[in-house]
Every structure is written in C-alpha cells, then in structure tokens.
C-alpha atoms as a PDB file:
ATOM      1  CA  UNK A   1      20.461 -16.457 -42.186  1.00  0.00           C
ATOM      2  CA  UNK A   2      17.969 -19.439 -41.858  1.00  0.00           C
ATOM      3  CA  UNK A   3      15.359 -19.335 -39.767  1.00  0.00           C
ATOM      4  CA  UNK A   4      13.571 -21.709 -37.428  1.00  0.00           C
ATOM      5  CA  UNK A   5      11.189 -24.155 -39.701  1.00  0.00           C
ATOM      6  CA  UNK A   6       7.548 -23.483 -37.632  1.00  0.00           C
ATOM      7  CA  UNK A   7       4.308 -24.689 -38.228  1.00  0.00           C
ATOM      8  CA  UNK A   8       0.674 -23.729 -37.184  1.00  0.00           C
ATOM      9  CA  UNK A   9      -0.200 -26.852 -34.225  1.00  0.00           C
ATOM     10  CA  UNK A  10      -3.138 -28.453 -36.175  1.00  0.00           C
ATOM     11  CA  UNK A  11      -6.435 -29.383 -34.784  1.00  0.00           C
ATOM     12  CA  UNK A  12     -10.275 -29.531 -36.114  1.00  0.00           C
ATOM     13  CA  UNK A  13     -13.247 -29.781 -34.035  1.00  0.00           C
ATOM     14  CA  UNK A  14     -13.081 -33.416 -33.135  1.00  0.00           C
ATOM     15  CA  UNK A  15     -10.126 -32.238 -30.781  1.00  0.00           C
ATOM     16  CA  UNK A  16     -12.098 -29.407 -29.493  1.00  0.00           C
ATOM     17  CA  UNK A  17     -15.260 -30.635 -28.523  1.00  0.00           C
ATOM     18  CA  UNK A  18     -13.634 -33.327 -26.731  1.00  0.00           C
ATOM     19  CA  UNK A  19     -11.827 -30.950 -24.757  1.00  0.00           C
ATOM     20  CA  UNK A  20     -15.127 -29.444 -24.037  1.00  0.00           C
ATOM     21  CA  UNK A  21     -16.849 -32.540 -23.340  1.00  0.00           C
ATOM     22  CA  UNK A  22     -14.149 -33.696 -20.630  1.00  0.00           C
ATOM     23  CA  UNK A  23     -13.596 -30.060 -19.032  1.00  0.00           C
ATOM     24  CA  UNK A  24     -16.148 -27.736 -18.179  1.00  0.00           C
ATOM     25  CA  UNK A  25     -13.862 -25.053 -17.324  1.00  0.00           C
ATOM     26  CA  UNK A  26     -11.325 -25.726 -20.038  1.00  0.00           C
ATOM     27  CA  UNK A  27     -14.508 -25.966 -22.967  1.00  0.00           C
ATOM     28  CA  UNK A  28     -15.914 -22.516 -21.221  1.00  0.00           C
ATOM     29  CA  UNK A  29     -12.450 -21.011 -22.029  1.00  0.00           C
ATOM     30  CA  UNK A  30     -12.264 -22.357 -25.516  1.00  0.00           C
ATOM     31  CA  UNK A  31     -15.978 -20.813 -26.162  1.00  0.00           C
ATOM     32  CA  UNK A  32     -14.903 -17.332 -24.778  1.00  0.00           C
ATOM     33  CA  UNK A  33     -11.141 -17.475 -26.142  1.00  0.00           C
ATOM     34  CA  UNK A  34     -11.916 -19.266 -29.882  1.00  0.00           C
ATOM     35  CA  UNK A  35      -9.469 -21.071 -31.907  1.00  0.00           C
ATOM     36  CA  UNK A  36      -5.781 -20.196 -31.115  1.00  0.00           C
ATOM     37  CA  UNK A  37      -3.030 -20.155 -33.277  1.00  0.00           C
ATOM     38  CA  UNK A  38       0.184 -21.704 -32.027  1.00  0.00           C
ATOM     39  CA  UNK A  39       3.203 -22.216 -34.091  1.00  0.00           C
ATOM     40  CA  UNK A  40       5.262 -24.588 -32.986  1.00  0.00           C
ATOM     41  CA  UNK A  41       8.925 -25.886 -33.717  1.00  0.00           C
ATOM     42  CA  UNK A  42       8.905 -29.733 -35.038  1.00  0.00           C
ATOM     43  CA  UNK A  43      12.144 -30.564 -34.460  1.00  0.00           C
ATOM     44  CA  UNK A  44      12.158 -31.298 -30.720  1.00  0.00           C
ATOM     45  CA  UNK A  45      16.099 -30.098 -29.789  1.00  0.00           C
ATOM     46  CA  UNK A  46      15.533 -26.724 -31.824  1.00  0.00           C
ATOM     47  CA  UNK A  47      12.502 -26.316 -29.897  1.00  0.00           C
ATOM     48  CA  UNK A  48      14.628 -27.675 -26.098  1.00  0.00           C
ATOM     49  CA  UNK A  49      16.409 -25.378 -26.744  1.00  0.00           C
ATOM     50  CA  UNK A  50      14.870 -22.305 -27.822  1.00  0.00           C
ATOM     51  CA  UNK A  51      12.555 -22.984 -24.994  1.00  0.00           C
ATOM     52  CA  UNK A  52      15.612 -23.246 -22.570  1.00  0.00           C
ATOM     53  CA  UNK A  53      16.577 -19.915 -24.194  1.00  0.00           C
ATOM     54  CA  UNK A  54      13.394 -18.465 -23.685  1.00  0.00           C
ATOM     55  CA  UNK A  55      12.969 -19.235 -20.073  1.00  0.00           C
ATOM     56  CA  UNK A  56      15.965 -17.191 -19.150  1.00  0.00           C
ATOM     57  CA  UNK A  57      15.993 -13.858 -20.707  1.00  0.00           C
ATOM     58  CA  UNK A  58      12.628 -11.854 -22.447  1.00  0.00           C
ATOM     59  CA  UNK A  59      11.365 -12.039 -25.708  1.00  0.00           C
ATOM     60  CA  UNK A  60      12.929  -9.490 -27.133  1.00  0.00           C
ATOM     61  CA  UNK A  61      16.613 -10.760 -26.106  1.00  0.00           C
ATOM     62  CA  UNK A  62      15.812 -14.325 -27.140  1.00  0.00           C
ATOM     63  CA  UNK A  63      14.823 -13.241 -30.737  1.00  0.00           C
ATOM     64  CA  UNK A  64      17.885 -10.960 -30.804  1.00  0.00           C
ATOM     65  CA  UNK A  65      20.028 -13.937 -29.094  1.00  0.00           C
ATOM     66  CA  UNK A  66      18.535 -16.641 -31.081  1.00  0.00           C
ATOM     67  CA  UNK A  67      18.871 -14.966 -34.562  1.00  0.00           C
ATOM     68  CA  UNK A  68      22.771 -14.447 -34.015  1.00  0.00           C
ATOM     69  CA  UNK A  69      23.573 -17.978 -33.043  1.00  0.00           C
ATOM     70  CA  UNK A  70      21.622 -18.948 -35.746  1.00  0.00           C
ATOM     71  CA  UNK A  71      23.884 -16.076 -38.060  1.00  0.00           C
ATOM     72  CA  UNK A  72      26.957 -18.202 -36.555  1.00  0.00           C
ATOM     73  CA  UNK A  73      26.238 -21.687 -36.303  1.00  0.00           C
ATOM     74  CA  UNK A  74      23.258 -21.961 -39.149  1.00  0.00           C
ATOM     75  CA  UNK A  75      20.002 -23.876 -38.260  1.00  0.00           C
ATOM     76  CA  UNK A  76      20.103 -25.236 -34.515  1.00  0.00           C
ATOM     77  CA  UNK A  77      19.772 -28.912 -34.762  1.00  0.00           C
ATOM     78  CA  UNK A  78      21.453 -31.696 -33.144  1.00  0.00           C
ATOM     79  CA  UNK A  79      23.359 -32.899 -36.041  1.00  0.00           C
ATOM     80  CA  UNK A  80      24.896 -29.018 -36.886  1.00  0.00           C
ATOM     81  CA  UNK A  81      25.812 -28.515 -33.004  1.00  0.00           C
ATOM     82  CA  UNK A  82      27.490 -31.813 -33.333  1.00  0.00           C
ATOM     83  CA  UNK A  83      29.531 -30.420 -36.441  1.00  0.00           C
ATOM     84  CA  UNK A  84      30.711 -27.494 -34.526  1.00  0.00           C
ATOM     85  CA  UNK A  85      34.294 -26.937 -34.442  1.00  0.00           C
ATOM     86  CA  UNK A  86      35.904 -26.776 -31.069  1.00  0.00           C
ATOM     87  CA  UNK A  87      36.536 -22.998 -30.855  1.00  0.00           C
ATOM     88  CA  UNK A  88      32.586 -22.576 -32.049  1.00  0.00           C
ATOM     89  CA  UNK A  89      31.480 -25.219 -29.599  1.00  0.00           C
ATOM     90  CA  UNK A  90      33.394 -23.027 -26.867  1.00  0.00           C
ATOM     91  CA  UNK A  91      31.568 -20.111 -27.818  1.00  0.00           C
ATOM     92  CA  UNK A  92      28.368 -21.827 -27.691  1.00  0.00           C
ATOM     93  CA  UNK A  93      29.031 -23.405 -24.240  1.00  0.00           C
ATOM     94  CA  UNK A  94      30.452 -19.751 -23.176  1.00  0.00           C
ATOM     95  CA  UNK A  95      27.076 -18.178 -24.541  1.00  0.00           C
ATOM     96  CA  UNK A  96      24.867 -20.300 -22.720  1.00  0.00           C
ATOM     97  CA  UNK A  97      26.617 -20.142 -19.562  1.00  0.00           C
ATOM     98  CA  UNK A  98      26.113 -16.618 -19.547  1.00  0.00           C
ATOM     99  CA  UNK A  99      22.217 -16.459 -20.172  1.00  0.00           C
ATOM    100  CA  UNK A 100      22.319 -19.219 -17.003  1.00  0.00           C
ATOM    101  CA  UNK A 101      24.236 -16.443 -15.053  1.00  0.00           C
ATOM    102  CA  UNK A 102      21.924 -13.686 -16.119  1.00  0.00           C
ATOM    103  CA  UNK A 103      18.786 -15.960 -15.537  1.00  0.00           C
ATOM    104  CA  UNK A 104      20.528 -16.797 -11.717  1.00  0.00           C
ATOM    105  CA  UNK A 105      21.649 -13.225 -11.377  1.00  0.00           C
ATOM    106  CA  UNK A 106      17.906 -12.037 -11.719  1.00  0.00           C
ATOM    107  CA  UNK A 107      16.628 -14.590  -9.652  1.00  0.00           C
ATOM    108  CA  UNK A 108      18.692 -13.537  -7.113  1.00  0.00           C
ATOM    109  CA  UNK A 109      17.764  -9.807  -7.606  1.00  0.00           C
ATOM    110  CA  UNK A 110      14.240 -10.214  -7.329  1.00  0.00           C
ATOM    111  CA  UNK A 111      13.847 -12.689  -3.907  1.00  0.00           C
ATOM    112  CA  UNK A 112      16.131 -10.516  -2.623  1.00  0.00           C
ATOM    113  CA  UNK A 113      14.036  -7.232  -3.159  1.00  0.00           C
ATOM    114  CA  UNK A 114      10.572  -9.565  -2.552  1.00  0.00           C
ATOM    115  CA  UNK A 115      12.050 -10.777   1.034  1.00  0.00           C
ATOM    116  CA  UNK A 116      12.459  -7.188   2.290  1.00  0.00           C
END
C-alpha cells in the first residue's frame, strides 16, 4: 500500500519573529508553545480531500478509511481518480456519500440532544 507523500511545513526564524513582531498575542503563544511540527500533504487534491475526509468522521476512522481507499485505488491524486474504472469510481462516489450521511446523521444527533 502507498502512503500519503508528507513533509515537515518549513520555516526559520525570519518567519517567526515576524509573526511576533506583527501579533502580540500570536508571538506570546509562539514563546510559550515553541516551534511546532506540522506535516503537511503537498499535493493540494490529496490533501482536499483527506481534509474533506477528516472533517466528517474522527481520526481514528479517517486513518482506517483513508488507508483502504488508498489499498483500492493506490495513491489519491487527481490523475489516478481520473483513471478509475467505472465500477471503482461508483464505489468511490458510494463511499463518500456515506461518510456525508454519517457526518449529517451526527449533526443531526447532536442539535437535536443540545436543543432539549
């Protein structure tokens, strides 16, 4: 199975003391927090749509989700989606509708139970 390509998002301390210079709040935080360490995905549609993926279910389920499609239809790019065969484009379609069900279903569930 291949795996999402990540990298480290790289800044030095030019970028940081600006932030610090133009936000007093924001340069406090940086002092207290230090230097964080976010990977991010390059390519932008593998990172649309893990980030589409992500907003719907937890962290767990997305990792479990995301490393099966990737098992079925390889590295998620643009140009392999657009080689998907019509039965595997289906299933695609099909899986995503059902994380936007889920995502609405929950929704649902929890205004309900906060309007009561």
């Amino acid at each position: 199975m291949k795996t999402v390509k990540t990298k480290y998002f790289d800044y030095g301390d030019k970028e940081v003391e600006y932030l610090k210079k133009v936000d007093k709040v924001l340069g406090d935080a940086i002092e207290r927090i230090g230097r964080v360490e976010r990977i991010i995905i390059p390519d932008l549609f593998t990172a649309l749509i893990y980030a589409i993926i992500g907003q719907l279910i937890s962290v767990k389920a997305v990792d479990t989700v995301w490393n099966r499609m990737q098992e079925r239809f390889n590295e998620i790019t643009s140009r392999n989606i657009s080689k998907l065969s019509a039965d595997d484009y289906r299933i695609l379609l099909d899986l995503l509708d059902i994380l936007f069900s889920l995502h609405t279903s929950n929704n649902r569930f929890c205004f309900f139970i906060h309007t009561k």
